[in-house]
C-alpha atoms as a PDB file:
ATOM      1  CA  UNK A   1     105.487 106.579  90.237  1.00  0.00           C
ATOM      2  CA  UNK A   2     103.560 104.765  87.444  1.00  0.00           C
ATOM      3  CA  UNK A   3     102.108 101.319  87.526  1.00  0.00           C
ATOM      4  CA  UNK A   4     103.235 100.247  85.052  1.00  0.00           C
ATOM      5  CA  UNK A   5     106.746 102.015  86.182  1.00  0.00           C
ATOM      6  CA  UNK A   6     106.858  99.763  88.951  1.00  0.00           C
ATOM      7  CA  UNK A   7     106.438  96.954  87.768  1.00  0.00           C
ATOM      8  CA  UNK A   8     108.987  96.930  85.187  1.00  0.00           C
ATOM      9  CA  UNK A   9     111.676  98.083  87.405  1.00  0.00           C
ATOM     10  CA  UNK A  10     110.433  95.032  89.924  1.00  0.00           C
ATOM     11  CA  UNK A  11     110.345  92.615  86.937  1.00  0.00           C
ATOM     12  CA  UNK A  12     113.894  93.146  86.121  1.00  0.00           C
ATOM     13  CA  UNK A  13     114.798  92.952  90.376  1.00  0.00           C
ATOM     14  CA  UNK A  14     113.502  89.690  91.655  1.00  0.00           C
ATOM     15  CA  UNK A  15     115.424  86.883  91.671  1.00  0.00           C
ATOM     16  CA  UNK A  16     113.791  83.652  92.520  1.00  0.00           C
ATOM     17  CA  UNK A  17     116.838  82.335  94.480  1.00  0.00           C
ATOM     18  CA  UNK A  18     116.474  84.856  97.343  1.00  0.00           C
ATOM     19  CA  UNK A  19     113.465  84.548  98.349  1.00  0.00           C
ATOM     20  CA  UNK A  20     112.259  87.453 100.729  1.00  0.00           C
ATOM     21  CA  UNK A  21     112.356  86.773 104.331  1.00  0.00           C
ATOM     22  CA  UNK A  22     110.156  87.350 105.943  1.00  0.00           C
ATOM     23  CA  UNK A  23     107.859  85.868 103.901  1.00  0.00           C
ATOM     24  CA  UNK A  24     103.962  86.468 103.171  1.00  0.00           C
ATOM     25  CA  UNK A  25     101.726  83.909 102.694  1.00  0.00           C
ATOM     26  CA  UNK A  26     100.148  84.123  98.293  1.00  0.00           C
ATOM     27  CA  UNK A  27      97.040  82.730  99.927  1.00  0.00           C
ATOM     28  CA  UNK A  28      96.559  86.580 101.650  1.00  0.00           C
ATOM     29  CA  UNK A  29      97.236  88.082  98.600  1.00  0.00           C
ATOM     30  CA  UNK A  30      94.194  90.217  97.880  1.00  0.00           C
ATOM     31  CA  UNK A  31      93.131  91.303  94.469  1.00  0.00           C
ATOM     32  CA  UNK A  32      92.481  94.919  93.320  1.00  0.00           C
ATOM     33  CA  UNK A  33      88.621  95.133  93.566  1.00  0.00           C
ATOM     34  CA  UNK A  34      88.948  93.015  97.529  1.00  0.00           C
ATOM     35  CA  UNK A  35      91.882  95.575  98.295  1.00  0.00           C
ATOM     36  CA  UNK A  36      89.568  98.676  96.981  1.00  0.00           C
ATOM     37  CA  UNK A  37      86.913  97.812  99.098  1.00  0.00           C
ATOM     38  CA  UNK A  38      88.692  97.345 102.170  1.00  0.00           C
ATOM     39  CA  UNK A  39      89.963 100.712 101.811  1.00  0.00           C
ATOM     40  CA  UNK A  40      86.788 102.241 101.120  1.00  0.00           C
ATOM     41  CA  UNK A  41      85.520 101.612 104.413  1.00  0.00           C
ATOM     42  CA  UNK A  42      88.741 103.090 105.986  1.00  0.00           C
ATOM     43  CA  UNK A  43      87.908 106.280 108.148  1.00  0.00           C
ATOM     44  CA  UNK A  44      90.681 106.838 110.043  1.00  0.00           C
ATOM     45  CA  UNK A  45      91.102 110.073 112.363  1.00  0.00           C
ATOM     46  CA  UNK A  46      92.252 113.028 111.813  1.00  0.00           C
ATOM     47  CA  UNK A  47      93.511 115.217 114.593  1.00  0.00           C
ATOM     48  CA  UNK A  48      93.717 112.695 117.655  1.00  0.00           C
ATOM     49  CA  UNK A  49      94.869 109.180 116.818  1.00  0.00           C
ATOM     50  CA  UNK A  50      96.807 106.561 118.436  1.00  0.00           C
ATOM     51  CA  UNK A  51     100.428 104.918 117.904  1.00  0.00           C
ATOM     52  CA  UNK A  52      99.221 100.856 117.557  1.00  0.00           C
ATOM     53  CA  UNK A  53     102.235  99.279 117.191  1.00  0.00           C
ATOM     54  CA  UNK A  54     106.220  99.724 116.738  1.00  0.00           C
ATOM     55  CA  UNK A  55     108.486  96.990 114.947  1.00  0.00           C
ATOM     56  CA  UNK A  56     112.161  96.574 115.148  1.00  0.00           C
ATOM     57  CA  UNK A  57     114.231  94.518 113.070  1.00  0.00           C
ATOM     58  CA  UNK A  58     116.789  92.689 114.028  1.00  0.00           C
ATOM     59  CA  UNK A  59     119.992  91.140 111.856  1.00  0.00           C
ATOM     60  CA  UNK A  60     118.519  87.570 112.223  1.00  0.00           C
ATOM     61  CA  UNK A  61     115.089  89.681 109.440  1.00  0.00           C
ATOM     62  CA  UNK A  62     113.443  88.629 113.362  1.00  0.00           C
ATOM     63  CA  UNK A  63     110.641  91.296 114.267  1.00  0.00           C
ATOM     64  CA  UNK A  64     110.302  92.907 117.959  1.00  0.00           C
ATOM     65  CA  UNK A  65     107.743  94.900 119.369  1.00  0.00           C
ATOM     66  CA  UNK A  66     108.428  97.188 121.931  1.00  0.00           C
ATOM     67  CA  UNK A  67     106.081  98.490 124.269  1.00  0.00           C
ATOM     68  CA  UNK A  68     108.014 101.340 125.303  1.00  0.00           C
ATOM     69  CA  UNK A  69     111.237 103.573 124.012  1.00  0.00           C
ATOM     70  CA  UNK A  70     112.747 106.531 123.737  1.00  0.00           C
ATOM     71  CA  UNK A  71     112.876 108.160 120.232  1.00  0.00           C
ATOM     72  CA  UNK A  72     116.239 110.247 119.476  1.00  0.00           C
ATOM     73  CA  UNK A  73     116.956 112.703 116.901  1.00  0.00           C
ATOM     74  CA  UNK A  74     119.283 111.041 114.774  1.00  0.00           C
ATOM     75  CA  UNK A  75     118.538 107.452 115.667  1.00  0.00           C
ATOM     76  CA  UNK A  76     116.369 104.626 114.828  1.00  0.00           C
ATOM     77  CA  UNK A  77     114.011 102.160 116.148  1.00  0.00           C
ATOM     78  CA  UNK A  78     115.927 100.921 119.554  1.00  0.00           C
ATOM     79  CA  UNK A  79     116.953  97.707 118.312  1.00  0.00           C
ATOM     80  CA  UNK A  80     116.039  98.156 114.656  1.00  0.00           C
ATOM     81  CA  UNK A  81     119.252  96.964 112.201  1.00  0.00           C
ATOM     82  CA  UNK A  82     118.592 100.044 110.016  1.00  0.00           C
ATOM     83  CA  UNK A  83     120.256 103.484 110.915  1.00  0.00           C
ATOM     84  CA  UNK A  84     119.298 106.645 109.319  1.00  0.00           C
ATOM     85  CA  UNK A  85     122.930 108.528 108.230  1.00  0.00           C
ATOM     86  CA  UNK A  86     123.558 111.434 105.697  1.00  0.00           C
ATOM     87  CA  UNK A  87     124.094 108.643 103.487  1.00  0.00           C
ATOM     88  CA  UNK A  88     121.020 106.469 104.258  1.00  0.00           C
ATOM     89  CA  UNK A  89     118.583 109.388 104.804  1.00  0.00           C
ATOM     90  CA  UNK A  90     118.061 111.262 108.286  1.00  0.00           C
ATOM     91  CA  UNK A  91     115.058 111.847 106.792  1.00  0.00           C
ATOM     92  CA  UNK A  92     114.152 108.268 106.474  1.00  0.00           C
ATOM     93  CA  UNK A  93     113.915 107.753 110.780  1.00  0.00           C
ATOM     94  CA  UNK A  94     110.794 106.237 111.057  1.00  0.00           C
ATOM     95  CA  UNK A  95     108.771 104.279 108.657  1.00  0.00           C
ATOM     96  CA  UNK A  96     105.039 104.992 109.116  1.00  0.00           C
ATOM     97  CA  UNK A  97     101.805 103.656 108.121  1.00  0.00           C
ATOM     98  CA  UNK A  98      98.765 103.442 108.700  1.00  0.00           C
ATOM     99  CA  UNK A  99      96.799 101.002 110.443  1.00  0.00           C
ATOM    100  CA  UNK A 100      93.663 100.511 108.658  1.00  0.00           C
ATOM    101  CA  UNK A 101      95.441 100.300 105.397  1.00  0.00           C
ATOM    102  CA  UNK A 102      98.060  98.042 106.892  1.00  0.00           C
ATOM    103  CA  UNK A 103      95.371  95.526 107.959  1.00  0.00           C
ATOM    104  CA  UNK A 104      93.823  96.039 104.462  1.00  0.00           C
ATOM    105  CA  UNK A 105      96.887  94.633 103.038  1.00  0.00           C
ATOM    106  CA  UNK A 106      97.378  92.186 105.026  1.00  0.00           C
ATOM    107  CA  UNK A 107      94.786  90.221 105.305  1.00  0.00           C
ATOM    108  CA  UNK A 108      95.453  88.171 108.234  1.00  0.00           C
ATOM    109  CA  UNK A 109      98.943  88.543 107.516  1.00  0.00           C
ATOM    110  CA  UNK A 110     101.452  89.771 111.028  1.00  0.00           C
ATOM    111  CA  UNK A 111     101.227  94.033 110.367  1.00  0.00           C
ATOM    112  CA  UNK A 112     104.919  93.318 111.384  1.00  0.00           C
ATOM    113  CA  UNK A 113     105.348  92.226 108.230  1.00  0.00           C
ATOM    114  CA  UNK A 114     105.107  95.906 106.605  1.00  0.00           C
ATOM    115  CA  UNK A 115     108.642  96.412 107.858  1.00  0.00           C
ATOM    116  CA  UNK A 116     107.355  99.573 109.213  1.00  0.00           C
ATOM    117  CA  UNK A 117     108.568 101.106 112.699  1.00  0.00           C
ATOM    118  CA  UNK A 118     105.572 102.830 113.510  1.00  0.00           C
ATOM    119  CA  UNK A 119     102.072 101.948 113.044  1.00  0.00           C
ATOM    120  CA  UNK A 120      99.876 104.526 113.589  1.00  0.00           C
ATOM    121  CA  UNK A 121      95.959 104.723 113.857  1.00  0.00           C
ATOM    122  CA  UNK A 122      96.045 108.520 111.851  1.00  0.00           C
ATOM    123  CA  UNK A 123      95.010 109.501 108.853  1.00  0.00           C
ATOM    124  CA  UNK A 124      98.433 109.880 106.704  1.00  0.00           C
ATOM    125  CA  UNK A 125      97.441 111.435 103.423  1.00  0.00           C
ATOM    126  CA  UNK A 126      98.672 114.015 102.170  1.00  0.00           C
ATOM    127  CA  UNK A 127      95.630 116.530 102.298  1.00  0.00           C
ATOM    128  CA  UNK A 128      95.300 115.846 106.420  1.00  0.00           C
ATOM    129  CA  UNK A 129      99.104 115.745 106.938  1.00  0.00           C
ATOM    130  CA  UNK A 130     101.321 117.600 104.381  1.00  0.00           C
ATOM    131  CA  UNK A 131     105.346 117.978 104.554  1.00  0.00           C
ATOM    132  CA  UNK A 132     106.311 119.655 107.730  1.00  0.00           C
ATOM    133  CA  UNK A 133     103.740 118.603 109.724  1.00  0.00           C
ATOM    134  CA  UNK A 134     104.584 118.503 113.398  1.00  0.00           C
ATOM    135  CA  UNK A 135     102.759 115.283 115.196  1.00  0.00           C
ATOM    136  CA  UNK A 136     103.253 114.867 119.225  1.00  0.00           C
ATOM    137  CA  UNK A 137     103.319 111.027 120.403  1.00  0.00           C
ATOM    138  CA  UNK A 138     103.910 110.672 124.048  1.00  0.00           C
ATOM    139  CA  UNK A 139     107.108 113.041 124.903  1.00  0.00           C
ATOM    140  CA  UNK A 140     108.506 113.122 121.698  1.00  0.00           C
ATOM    141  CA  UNK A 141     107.837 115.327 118.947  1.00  0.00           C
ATOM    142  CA  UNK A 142     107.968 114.273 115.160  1.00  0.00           C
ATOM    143  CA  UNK A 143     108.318 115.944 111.821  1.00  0.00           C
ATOM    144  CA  UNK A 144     106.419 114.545 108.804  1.00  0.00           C
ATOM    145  CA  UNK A 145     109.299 114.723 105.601  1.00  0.00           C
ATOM    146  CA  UNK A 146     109.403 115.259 102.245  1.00  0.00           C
ATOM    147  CA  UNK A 147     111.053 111.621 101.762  1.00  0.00           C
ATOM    148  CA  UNK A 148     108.856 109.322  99.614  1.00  0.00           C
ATOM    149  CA  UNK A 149     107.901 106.083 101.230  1.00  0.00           C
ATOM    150  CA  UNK A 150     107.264 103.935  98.265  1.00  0.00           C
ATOM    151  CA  UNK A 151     107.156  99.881  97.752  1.00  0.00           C
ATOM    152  CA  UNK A 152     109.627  97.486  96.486  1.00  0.00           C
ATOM    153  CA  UNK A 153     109.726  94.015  95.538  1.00  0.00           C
ATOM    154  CA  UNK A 154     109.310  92.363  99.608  1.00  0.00           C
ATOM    155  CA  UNK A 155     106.206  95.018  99.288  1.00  0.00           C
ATOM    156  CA  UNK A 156     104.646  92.853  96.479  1.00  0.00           C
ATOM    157  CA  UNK A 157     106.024  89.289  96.979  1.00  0.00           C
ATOM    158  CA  UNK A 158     104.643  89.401 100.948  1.00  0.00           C
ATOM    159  CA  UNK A 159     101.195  91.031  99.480  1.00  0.00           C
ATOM    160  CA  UNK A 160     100.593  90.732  96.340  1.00  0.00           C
ATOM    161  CA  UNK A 161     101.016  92.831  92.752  1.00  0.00           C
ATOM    162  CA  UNK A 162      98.111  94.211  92.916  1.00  0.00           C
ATOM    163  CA  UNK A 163      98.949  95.568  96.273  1.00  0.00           C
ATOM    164  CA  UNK A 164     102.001  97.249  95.387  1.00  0.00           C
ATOM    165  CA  UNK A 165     100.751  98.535  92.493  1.00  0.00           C
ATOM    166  CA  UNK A 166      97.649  99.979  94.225  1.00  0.00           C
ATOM    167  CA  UNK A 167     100.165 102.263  96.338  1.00  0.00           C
ATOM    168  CA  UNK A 168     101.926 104.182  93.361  1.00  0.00           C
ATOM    169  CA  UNK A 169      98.416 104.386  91.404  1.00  0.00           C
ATOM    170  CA  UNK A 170      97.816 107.603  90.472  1.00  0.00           C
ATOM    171  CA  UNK A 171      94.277 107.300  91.690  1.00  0.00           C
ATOM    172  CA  UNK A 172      95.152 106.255  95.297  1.00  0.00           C
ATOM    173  CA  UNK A 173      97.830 108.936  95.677  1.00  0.00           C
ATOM    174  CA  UNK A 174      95.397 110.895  98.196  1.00  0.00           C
ATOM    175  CA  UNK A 175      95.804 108.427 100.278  1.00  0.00           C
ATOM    176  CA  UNK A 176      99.728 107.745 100.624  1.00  0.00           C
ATOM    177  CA  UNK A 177      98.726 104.026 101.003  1.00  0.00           C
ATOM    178  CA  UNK A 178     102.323 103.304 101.378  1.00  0.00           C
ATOM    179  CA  UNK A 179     102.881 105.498 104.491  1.00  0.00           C
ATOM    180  CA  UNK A 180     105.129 108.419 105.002  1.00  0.00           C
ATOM    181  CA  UNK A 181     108.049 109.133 107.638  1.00  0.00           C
ATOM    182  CA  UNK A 182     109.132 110.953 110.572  1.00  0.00           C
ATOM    183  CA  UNK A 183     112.082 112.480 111.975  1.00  0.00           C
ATOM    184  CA  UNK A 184     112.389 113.439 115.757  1.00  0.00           C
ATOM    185  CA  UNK A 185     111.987 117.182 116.423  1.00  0.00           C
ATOM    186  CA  UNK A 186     112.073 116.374 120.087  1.00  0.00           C
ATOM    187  CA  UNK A 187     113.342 113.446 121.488  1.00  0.00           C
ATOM    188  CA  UNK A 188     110.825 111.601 124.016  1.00  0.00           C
ATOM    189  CA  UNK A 189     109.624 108.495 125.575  1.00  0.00           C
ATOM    190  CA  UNK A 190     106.628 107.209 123.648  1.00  0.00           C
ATOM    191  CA  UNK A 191     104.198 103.894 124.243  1.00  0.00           C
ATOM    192  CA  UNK A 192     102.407 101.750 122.217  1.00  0.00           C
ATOM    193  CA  UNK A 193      98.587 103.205 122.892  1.00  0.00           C
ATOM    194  CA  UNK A 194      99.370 106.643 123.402  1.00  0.00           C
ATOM    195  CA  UNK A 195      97.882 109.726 121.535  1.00  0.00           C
ATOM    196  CA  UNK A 196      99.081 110.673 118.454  1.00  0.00           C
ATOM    197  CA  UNK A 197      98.279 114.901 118.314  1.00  0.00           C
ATOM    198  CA  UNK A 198      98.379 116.569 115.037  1.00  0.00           C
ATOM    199  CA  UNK A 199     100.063 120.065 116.589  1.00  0.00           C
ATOM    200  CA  UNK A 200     100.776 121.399 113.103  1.00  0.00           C
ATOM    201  CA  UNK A 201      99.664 120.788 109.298  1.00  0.00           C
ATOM    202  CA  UNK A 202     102.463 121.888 107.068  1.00  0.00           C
ATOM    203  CA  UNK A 203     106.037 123.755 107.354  1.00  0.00           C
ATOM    204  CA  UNK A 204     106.064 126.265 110.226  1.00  0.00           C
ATOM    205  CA  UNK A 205     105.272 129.868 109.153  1.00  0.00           C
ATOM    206  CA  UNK A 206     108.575 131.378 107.794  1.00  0.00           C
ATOM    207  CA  UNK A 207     110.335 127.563 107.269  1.00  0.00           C
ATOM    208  CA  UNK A 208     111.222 125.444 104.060  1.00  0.00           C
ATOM    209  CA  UNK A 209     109.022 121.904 104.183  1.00  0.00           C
END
């Protein structure tokens, strides 16, 4: 999506009477050329990486982070208020990002405050993990899909414009700033700290992405 795209279409969404909750602080809010450089320095693996952190959140916009659960085909986050559907998305399971970017962008900030289930110390572009890319954390198995993770307006308000617009710019798209997400292939206990194994890049042989 276009910068300038985005911005128009979140121009004409916020309303200042509902204010986003939860809320970033402005004073984190990092400008292009601070945000640039942060992610310059990012060099995050590539085969073998580690699942940091998983958020759930609750009814009450409250955020929980479990050490330990079991991830099922079909459902979310234990204790997360979203559920995938055929109407929401099965494809939309698991929000993912990545951690260095995440602490990029939030400078300071709670990485809770992504709204992301998974946090994941893995290098999510598109060029190390394309569509159909089969990743094992602890028991389970998970499926990268074609679903575009993309920002909105809580995106910008809790870190800035520049942020937001950073993820849809043309010249960061190697990067899929924004994240991706997973859907179970194999359902399976999993733990904040354990490996994160790249089994497959792409579709397998013979199967649509």
């Amino acid at each position: 999506m276009r910068p300038e795209l985005v911005e128009a279409i979140l121009a004409a969404d916020v309303d200042p009477t509902e204010p986003v909750v939860p809320a970033g602080d402005p004073a984190r809010h990092l400008d292009h050329d601070a945000l640039v450089a942060g992610l310059r320095k990012l060099n995050s693996p590539r085969d073998r990486g580690r699942l940091a952190l998983m958020v759930a959140r609750d009814e009450a916009h409250g955020r929980a982070t479990p050490t330990r659960v079991r991830l099922q085909a079909g459902l979310a986050l234990p204790g997360d208020r979203w559920q995938p559907s055929p109407r929401s998305g099965l494809k939309s399971q698991f929000a993912t990002m990545e951690l260095g970017v995440a602490e990029v962008v939030c400078n300071g900030q709670s990485i809770t405050l992504t709204g992301d289930n998974l946090i994941v110390d893995l290098d999510l572009s598109p060029e190390n993990l394309p569509v159909g890319s089969l990743l094992a954390i602890g028991g389970a198995r998970l499926v990268v899909t074609d679903k575009a993770h993309t920002g909105c307006k809580k995106f910008r308000q809790r870190f800035g414009r520049d942020a937001l617009l950073l993820t849809a710019h043309p010249d960061w798209r190697h990067r899929r700033l924004r994240g991706l997400f997973l859907q179970v292939e194999q359902d399976g206990e999993v733990e904040v700290g354990d490996t994160i194994e790249v089994l497959r890049r792409g579709p397998e042989p013979g199967a649509e992405a």
